[in-house]
Protein backbone atom coordinates (compact mmCIF):
# COMPACT_ATOMS: atom_id res chain seq x y z
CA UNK A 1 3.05 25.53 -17.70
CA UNK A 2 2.72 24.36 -14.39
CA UNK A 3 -0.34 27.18 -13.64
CA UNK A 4 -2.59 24.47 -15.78
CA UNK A 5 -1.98 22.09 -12.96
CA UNK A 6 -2.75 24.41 -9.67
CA UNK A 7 -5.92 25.63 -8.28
CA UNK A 8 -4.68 28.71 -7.34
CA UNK A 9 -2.19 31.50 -9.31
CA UNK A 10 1.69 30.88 -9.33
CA UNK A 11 4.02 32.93 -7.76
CA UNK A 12 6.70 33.36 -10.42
CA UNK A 13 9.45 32.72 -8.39
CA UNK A 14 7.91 29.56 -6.25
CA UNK A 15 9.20 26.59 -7.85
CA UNK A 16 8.59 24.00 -5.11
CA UNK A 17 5.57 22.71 -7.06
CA UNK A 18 7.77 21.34 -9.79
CA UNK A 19 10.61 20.14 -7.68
CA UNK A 20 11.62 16.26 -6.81
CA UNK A 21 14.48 17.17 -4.41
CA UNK A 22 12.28 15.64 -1.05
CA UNK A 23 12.26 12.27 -2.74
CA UNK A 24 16.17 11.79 -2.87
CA UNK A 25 17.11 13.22 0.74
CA UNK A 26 16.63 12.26 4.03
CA UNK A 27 15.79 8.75 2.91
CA UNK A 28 12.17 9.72 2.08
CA UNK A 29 12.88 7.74 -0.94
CA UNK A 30 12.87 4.42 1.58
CA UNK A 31 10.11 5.33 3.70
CA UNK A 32 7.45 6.28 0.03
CA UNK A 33 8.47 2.72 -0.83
CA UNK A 34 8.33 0.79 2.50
CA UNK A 35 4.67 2.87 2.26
CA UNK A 36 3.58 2.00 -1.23
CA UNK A 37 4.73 -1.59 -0.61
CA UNK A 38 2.40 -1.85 2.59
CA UNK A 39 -0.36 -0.67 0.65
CA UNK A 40 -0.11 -3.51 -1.86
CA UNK A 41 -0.20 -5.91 1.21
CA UNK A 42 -3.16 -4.24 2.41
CA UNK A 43 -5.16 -4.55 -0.83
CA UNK A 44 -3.83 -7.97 -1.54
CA UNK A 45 -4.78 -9.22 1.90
CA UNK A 46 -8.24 -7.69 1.63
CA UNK A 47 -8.85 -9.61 -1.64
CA UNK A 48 -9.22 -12.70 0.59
CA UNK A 49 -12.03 -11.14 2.24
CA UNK A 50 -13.51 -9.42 -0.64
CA UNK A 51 -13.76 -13.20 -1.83
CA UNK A 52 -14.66 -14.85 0.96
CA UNK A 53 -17.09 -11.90 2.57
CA UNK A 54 -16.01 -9.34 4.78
CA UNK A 55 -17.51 -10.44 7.51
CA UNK A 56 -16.80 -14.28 7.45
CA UNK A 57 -15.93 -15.66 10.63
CA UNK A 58 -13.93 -17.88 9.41
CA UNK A 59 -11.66 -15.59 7.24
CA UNK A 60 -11.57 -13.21 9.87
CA UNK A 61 -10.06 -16.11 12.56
CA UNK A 62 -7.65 -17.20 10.08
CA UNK A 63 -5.97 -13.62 9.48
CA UNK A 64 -6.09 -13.09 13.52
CA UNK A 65 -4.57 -16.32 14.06
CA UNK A 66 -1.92 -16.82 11.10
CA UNK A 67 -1.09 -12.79 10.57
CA UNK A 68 -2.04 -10.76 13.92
CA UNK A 69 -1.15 -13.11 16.56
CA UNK A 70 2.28 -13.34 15.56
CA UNK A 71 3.29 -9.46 15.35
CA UNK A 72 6.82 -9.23 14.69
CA UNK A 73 8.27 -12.67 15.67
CA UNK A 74 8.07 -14.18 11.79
CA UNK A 75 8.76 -12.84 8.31
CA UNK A 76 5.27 -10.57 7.60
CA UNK A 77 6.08 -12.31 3.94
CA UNK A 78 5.77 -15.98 5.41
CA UNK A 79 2.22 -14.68 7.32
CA UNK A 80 1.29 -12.95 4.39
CA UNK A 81 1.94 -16.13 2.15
CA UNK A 82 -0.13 -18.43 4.75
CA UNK A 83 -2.56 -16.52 4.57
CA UNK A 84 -3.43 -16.31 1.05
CA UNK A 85 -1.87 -19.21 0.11
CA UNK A 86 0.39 -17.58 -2.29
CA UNK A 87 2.82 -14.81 -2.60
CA UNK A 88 2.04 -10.75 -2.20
CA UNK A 89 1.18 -9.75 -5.89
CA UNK A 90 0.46 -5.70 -6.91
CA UNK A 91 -2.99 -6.64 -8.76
CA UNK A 92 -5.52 -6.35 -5.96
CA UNK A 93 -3.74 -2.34 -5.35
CA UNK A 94 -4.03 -1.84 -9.22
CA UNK A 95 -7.87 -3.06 -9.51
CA UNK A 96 -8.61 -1.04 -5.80
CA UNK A 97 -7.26 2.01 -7.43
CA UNK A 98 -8.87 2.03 -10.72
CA UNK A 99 -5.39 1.29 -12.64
CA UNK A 100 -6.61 -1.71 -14.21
């Protein structure tokens, strides 16, 4: 079944193309998370200057002053929120990858 899926033939006696093991040890499980959630900040940030223009000044001074210039000293939820003036939501990811 699997041979459908892969570019190239299958060795019977590989199965590491149909296994799921990597996602429950080691805590990869965490870090794929901590990485998908970033990614929905990153779209949902870039909606504000999708909708403002990319290259608007003033956009671009309010993320370096209310997001950048902060680093780690507040919540990256609280800069996130003054920034777009509302919470993180998953629908700027969804339209960026075509899901929607």
């Amino acid at each position: 079944m699997k041979q459908r899926h892969l570019p190239v033939p299958v060795d019977p006696v590989d199965a590491t193309a149909a296994q799921f093991r990597h996602v429950f040890v080691n805590e990869y499980g965490a870090s794929h998370h901590a990485y998908q959630w970033a990614g929905v900040m990153d779209a949902d940030l870039f909606s504000r200057f999708a909708a403002e223009g990319i290259l608007n000044p003033a956009t671009g001074r309010a993320y370096a002053e209310g997001v950048l210039a902060y680093g780690a000293e507040r919540d990256p939820s609280d800069l996130i929120r003054g920034f777009l003036g509302r919470d993180v939501t998953v629908q700027a990811m969804l339209e960026r990858d075509g899901v929607t």
